[in-house]
Protein backbone atom coordinates (compact mmCIF):
# COMPACT_ATOMS: atom_id res chain seq x y z
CA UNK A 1 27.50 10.94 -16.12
CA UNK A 2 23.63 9.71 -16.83
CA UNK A 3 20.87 11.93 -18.91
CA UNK A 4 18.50 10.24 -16.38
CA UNK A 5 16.74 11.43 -13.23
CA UNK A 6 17.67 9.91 -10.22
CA UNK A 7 14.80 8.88 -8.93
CA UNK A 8 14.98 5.07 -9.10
CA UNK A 9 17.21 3.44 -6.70
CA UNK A 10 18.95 1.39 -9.47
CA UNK A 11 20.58 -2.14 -8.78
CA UNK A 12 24.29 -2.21 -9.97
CA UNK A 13 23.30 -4.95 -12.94
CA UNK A 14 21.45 -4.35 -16.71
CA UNK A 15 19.29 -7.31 -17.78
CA UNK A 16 19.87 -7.59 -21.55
CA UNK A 17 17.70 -10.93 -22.01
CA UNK A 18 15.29 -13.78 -20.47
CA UNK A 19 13.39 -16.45 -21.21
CA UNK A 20 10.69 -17.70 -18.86
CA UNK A 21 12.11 -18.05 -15.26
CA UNK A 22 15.39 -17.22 -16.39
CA UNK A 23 17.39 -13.55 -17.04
CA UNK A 24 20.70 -12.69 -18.34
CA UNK A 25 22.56 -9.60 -17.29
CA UNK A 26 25.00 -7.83 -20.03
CA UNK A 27 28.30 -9.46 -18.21
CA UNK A 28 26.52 -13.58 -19.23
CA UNK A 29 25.59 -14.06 -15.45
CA UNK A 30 22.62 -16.17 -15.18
CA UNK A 31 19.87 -14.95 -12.10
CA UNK A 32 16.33 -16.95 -11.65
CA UNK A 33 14.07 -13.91 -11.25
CA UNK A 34 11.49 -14.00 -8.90
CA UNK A 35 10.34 -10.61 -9.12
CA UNK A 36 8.66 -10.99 -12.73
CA UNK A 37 9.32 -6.92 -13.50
CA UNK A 38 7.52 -6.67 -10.08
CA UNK A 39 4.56 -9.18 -10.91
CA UNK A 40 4.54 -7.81 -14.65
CA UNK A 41 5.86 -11.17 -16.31
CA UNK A 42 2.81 -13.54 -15.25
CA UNK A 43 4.07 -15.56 -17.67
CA UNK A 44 7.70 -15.37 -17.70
CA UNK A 45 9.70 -13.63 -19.95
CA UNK A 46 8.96 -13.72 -23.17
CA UNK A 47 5.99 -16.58 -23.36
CA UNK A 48 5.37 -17.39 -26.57
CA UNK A 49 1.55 -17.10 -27.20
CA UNK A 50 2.38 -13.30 -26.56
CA UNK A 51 4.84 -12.87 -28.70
CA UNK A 52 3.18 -14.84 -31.50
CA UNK A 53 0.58 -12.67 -31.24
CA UNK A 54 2.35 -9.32 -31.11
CA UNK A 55 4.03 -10.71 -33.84
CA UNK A 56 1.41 -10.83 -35.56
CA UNK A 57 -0.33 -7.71 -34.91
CA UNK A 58 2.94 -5.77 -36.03
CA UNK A 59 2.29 -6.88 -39.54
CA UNK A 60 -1.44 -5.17 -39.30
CA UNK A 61 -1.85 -1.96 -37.29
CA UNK A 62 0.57 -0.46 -34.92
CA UNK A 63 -1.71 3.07 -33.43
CA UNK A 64 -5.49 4.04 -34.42
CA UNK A 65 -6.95 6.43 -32.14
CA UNK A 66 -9.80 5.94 -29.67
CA UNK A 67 -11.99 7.43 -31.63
CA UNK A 68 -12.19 4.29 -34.30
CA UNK A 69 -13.75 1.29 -33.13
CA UNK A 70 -12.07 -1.28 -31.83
CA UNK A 71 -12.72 -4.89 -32.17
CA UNK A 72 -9.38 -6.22 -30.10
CA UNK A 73 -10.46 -4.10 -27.08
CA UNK A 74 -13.87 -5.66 -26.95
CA UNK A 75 -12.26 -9.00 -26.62
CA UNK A 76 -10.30 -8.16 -23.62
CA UNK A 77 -13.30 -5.75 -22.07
CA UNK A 78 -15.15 -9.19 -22.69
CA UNK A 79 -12.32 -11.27 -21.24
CA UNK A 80 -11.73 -8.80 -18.23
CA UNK A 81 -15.81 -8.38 -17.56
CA UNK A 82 -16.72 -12.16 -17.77
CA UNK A 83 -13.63 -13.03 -15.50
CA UNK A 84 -14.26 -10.35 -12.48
CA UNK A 85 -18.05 -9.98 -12.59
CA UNK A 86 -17.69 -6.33 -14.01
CA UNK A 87 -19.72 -5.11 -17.32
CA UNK A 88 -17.55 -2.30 -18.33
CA UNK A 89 -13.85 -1.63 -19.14
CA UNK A 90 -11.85 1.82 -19.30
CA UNK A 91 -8.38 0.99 -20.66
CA UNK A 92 -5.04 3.06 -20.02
CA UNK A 93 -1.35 2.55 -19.61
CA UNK A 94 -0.72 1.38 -16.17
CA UNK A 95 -2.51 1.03 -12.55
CA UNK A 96 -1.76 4.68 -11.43
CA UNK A 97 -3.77 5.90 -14.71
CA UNK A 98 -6.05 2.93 -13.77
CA UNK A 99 -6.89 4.10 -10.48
CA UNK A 100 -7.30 7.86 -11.68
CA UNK A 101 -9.75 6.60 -13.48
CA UNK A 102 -11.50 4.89 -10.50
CA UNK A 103 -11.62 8.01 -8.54
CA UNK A 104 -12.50 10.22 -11.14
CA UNK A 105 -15.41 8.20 -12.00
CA UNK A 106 -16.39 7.74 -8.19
CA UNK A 107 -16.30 11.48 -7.45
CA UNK A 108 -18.46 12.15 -10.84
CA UNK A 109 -20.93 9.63 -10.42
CA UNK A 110 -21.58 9.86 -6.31
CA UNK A 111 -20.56 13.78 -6.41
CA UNK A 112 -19.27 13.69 -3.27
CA UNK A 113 -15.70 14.69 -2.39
CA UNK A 114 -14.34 12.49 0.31
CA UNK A 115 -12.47 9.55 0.11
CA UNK A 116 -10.98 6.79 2.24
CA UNK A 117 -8.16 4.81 1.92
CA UNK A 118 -5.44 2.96 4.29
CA UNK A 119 -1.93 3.61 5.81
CA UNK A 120 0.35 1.56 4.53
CA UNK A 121 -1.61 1.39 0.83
CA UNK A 122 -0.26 2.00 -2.63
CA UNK A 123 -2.06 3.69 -5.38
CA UNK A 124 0.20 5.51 -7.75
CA UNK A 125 2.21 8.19 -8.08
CA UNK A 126 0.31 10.55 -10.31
CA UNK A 127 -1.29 13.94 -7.28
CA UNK A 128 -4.53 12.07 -7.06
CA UNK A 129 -3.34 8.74 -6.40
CA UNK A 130 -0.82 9.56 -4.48
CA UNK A 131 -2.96 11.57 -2.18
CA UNK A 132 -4.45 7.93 -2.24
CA UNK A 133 -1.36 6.28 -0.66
CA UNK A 134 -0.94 5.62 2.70
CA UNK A 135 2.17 6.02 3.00
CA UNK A 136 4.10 9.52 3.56
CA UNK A 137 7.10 8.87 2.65
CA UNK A 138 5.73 8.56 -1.05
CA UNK A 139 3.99 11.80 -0.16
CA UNK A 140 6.51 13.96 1.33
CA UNK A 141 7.52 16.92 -0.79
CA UNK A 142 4.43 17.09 -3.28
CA UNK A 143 2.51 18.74 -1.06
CA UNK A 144 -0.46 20.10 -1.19
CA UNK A 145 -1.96 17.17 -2.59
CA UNK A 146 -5.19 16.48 -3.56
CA UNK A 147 -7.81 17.24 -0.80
CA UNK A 148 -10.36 14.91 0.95
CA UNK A 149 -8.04 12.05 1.28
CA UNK A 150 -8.23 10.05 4.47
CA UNK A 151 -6.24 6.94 5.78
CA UNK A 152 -7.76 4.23 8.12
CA UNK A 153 -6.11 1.18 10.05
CA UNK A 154 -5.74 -1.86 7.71
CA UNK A 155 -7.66 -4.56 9.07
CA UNK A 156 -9.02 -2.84 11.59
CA UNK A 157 -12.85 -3.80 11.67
CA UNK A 158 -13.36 -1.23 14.77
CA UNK A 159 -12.03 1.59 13.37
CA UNK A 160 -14.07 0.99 9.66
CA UNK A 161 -17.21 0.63 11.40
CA UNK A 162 -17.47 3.75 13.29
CA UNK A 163 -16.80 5.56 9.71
CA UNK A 164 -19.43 8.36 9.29
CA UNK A 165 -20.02 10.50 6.52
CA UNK A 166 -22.47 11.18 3.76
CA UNK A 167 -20.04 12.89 1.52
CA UNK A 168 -18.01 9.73 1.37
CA UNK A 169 -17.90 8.49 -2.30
CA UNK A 170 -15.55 5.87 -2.09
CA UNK A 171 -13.37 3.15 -0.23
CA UNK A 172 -10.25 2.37 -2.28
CA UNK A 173 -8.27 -0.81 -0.58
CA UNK A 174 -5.58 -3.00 -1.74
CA UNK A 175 -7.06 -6.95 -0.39
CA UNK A 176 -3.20 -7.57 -0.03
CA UNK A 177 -1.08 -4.29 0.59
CA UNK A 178 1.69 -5.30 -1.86
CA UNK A 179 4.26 -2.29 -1.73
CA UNK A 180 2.97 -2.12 2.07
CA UNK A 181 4.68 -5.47 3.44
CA UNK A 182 2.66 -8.03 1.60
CA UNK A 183 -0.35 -8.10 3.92
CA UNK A 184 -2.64 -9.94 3.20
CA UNK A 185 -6.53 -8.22 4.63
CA UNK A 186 -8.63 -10.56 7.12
CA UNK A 187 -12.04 -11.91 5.55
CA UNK A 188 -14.13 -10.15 8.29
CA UNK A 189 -12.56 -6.74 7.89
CA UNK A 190 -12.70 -6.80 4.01
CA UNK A 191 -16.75 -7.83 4.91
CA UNK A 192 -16.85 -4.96 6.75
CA UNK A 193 -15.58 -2.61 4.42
CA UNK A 194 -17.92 -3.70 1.97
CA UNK A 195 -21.20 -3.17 4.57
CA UNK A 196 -19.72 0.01 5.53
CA UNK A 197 -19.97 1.49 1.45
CA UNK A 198 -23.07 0.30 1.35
CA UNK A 199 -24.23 2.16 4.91
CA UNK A 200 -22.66 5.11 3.27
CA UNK A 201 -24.08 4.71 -0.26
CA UNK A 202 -19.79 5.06 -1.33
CA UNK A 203 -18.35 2.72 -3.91
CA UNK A 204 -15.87 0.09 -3.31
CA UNK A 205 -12.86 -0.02 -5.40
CA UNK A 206 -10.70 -2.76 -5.01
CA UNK A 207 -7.30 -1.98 -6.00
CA UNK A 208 -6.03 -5.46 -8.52
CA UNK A 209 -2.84 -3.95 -9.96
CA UNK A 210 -0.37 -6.20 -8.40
CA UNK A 211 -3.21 -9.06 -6.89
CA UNK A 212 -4.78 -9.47 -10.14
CA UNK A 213 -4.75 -11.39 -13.54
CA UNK A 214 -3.77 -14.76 -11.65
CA UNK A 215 -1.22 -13.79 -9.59
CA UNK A 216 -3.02 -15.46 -6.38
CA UNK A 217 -4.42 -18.58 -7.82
CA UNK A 218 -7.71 -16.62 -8.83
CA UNK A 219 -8.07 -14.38 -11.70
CA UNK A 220 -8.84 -11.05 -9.06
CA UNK A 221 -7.71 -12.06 -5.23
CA UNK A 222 -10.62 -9.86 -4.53
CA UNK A 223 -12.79 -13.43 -5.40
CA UNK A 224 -10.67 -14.83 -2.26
CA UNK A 225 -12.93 -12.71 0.09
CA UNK A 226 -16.91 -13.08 -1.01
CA UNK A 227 -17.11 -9.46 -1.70
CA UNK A 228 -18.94 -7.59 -4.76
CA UNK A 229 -16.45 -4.51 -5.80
CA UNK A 230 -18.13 -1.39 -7.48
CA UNK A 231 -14.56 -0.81 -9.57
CA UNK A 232 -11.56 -3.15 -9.98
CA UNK A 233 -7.99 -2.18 -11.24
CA UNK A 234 -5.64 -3.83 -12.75
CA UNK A 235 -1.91 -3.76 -15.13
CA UNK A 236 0.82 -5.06 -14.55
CA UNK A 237 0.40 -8.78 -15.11
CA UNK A 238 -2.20 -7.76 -17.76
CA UNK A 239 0.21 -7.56 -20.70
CA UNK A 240 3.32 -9.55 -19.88
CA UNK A 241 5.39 -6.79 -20.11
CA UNK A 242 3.44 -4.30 -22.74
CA UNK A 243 2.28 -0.87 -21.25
CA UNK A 244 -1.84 -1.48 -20.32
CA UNK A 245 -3.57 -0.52 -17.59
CA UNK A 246 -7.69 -1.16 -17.46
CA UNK A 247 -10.59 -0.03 -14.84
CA UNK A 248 -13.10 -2.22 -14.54
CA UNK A 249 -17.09 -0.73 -13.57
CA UNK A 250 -20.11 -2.46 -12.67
CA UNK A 251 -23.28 -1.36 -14.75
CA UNK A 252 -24.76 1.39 -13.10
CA UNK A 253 -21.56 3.27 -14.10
CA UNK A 254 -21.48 3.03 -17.31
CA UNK A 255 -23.54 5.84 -18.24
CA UNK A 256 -21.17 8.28 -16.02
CA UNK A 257 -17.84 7.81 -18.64
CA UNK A 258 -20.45 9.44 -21.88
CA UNK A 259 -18.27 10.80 -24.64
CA UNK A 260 -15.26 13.07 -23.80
CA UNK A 261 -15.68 12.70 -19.88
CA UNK A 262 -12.00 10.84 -19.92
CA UNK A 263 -9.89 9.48 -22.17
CA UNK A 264 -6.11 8.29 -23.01
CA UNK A 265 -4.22 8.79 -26.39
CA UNK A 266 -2.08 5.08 -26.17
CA UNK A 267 -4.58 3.46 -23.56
CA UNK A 268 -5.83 0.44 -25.62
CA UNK A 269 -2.93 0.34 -27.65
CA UNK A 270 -3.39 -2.36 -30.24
CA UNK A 271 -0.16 -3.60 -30.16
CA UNK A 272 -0.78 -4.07 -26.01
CA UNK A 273 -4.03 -5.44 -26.70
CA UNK A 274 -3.09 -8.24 -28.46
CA UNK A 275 -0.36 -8.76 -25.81
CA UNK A 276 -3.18 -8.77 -23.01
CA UNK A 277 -5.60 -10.81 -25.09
CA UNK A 278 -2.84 -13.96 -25.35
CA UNK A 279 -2.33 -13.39 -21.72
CA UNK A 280 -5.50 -13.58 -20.10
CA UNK A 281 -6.53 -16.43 -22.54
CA UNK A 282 -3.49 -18.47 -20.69
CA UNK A 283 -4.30 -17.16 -17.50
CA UNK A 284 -7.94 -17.24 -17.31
CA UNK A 285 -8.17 -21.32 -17.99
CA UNK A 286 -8.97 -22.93 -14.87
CA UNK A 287 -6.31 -25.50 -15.35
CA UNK A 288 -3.46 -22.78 -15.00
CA UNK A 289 -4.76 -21.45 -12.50
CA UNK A 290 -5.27 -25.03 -10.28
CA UNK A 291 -1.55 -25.28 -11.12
CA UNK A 292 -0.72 -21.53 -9.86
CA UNK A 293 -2.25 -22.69 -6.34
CA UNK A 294 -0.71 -25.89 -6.40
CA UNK A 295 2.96 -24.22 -6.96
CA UNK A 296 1.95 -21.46 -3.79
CA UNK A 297 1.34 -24.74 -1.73
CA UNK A 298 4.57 -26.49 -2.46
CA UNK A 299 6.29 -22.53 -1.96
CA UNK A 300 4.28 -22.45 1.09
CA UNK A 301 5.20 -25.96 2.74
CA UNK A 302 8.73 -25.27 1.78
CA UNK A 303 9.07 -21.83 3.30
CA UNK A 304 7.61 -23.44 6.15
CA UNK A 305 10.89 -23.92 8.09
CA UNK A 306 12.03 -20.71 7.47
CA UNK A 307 10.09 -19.46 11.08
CA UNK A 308 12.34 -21.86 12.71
CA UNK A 309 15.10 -19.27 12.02
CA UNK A 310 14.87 -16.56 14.66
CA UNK A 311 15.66 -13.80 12.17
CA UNK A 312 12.38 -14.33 10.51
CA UNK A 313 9.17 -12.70 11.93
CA UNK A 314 6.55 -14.01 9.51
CA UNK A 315 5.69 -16.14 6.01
CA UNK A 316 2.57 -14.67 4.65
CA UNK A 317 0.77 -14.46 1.11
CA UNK A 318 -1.56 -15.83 -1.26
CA UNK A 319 -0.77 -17.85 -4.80
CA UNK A 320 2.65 -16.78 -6.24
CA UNK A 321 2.72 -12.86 -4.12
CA UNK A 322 4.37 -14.14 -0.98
CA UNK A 323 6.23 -11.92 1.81
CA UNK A 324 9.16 -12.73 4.27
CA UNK A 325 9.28 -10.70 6.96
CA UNK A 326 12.55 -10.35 9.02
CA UNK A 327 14.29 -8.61 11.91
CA UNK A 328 16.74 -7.04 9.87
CA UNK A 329 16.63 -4.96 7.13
CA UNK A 330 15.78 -6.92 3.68
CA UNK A 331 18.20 -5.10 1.38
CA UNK A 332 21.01 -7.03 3.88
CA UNK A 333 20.18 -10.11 2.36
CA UNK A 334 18.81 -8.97 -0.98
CA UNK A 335 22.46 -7.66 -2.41
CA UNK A 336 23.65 -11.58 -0.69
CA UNK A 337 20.94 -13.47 -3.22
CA UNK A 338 21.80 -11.22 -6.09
CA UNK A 339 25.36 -12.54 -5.55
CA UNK A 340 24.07 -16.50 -5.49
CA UNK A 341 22.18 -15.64 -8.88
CA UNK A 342 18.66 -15.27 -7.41
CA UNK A 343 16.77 -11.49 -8.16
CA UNK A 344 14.03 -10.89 -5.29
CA UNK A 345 12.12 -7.54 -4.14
CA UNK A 346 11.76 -5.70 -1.16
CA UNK A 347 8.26 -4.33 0.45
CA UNK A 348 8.96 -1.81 2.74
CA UNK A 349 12.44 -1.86 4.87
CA UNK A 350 11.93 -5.59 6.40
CA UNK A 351 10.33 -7.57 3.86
CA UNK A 352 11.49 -9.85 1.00
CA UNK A 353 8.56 -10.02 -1.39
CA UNK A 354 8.84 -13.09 -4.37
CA UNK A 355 6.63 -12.38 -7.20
CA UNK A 356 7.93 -15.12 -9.74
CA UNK A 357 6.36 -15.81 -12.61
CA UNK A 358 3.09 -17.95 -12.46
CA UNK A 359 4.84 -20.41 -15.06
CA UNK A 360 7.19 -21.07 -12.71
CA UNK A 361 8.93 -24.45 -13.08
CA UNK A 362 9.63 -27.00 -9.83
CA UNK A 363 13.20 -27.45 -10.25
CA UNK A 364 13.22 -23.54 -10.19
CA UNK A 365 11.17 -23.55 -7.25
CA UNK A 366 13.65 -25.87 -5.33
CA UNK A 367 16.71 -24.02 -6.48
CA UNK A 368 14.93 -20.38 -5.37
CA UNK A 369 14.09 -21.60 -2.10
CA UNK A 370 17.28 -23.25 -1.36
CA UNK A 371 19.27 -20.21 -2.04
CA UNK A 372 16.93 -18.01 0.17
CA UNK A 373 17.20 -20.70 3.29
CA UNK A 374 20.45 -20.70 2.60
CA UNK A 375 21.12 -17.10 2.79
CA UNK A 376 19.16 -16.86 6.23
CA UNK A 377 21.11 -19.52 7.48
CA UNK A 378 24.00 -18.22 6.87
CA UNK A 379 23.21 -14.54 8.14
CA UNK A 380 21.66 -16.41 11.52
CA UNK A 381 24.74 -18.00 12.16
CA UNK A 382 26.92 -14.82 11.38
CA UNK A 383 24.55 -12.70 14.10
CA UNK A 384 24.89 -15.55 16.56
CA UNK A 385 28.46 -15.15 16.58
């Protein structure tokens, strides 16, 4: 019998420790992950500049409420803001309290009640960002959600331009759709999302909780596409593992969060800040980052002669978020790489998705890939039979 809720599809396996690429499950089997917590460990597991410096903030201050100063949360605002071309930082516990955030501030400063978002999209799972998601079968049976939600084509420039509306605050949009399928948005229809907010006087909110903090060879993957966001998101990869979430706002916002408009008891956790800070101080040097892109080319190349197997559809990504998509169902060959020691994700019912850590080595690269062509093969030849 479990004392939990149901409501994770658990895999049959309990990771008791890891180090960098590497995890350990509670029977000694060794599995290269390449779903870093889904694209929480940016670093690996355990890296050691973050646990030095939780380490060290242990010894100091654990909690202090919000309504203290504090001088750790400036240094990651800074970080954050100087890195994405933002000025102002909200921070919470994750990237569904992030994106609250994002549309509560849109709807208070534009007061006006509709929103748009895309099929396919992911936003959360708390009512308001859920109403956000494009997807109903993470809706369906929490109705009636939140009101004034609407869902366009992704990357569909024809169907974004005849948007009309001037009670349209806000355009929320992943630039890759992670839990969608890993797909990644076309440079002219992102361009046209931006002209269309400002045609509507609505706000752009890019959506960075899974793109962002590196994970595509940038620092936001929004910088991939020459557009200007109102509002950025991010978590996950932002503490390596520690609970933070943060909303990013350009200036003219800043006035619209005043004293007691929104707030979160843990968010800006010391303890996580110092955990962020040592993050996006590896993360943020251009010299990682060249090395992040020059990893997603060698993944790339390699991955290449996958699409000479007819079971796979499609390679597609940016950086280290990259997407397989077959003609069968993923979790068909998902349970067959767990077996060969390899731990990889699904996105949606066709996709393999590898999110492995940015600090990925080569040799672990080579023995990844090898298992996951060698899994295909091996399913090919079984169907041709």
């Amino acid at each position: 019998m479990s004392y939990l809720f149901p409501n994770y599809g658990r895999i049959p396996l309990e990771i008791v420790s890891g180090e960098g690429t590497n995890v350990f499950d509670d029977r000694g089997n060794r599995y290269l992950d390449f779903t870093s917590g889904i694209g929480v460990c940016n670093l690996g597991h355990r890296p050691v500049q973050v646990k030095s410096a939780v380490d060290h903030q242990l010894e100091k201050v654990w909690h202090t409420s919000n309504l203290f100063e504090s001088s750790i949360q400036e240094d990651v605002a800074q970080l954050l803001c100087q890195n994405s071309g933002g000025d102002a930082v909200f921070f919470c516990n994750s990237g569904a309290e992030a994106n609250e955030a994002a549309i509560k501030l849109a709807r208070k400063f534009k007061k006006k009640h509709r929103m748009i978002s895309f099929q396919q999209s992911f936003h959360g799972r708390t009512m308001a960002t859920l109403s956000a998601t494009g997807q109903k079968k993470v809706r369906d049976g929490f109705e009636p959600l939140v009101e004034n939600f609407e869902y366009f084509p992704f990357n569909d420039i024809d169907a974004i331009t005849q948007l009309t509306g001037d009670d349209i605050g806000a355009i929320i949009i992943e630039v890759i759709q992670g839990e969608g399928g890993v797909i990644p948005a076309n440079q002219a229809f992102l361009k046209a999302v931006e002209k269309k907010c400002k045609e509507l006087d609505a706000l752009l909110i890019v959506d960075e909780v899974q793109t962002g903090i590196g994970r595509t060879g940038v620092p936001f993957a929004f910088m991939h596409y020459d557009i200007k966001p109102d509002i950025i998101t991010v978590a996950k990869g932002l503490g390596s593992g520690f609970p933070v979430g943060a909303m990013i706002g350009s200036e003219k916002l800043i006035g619209c969060f005043s004293a007691g408009t929104h707030g979160s008891t843990f968010g800006g956790n010391p303890v996580c800040m110092s955990a962020a800070r040592a993050t996006l101080n590896v993360v943020f040097t251009p010299s990682f980052l060249i090395e992040v892109n020059r990893k997603s080319e060698l993944i790339m190349n390699k991955l290449d002669q996958l699409n000479k197997l007819s079971l796979v559809k499609s390679v597609r990504g940016k950086g280290l978020m990259i997407g397989i998509e077959l003609k069968l169902e993923a979790k068909e060959v998902l349970a067959d790489l767990r077996k060969k020691g390899l731990l990889v994700l699904p996105a949606g019912p066709k996709v393999i998705r590898l999110l492995p850590p940015l600090t990925i080595k080569e040799s672990e690269i080579e023995e990844g890939l090898s298992l996951i062509t060698k899994t295909l093969e091996e399913k090919e030849t079984i169907q041709s039979v």
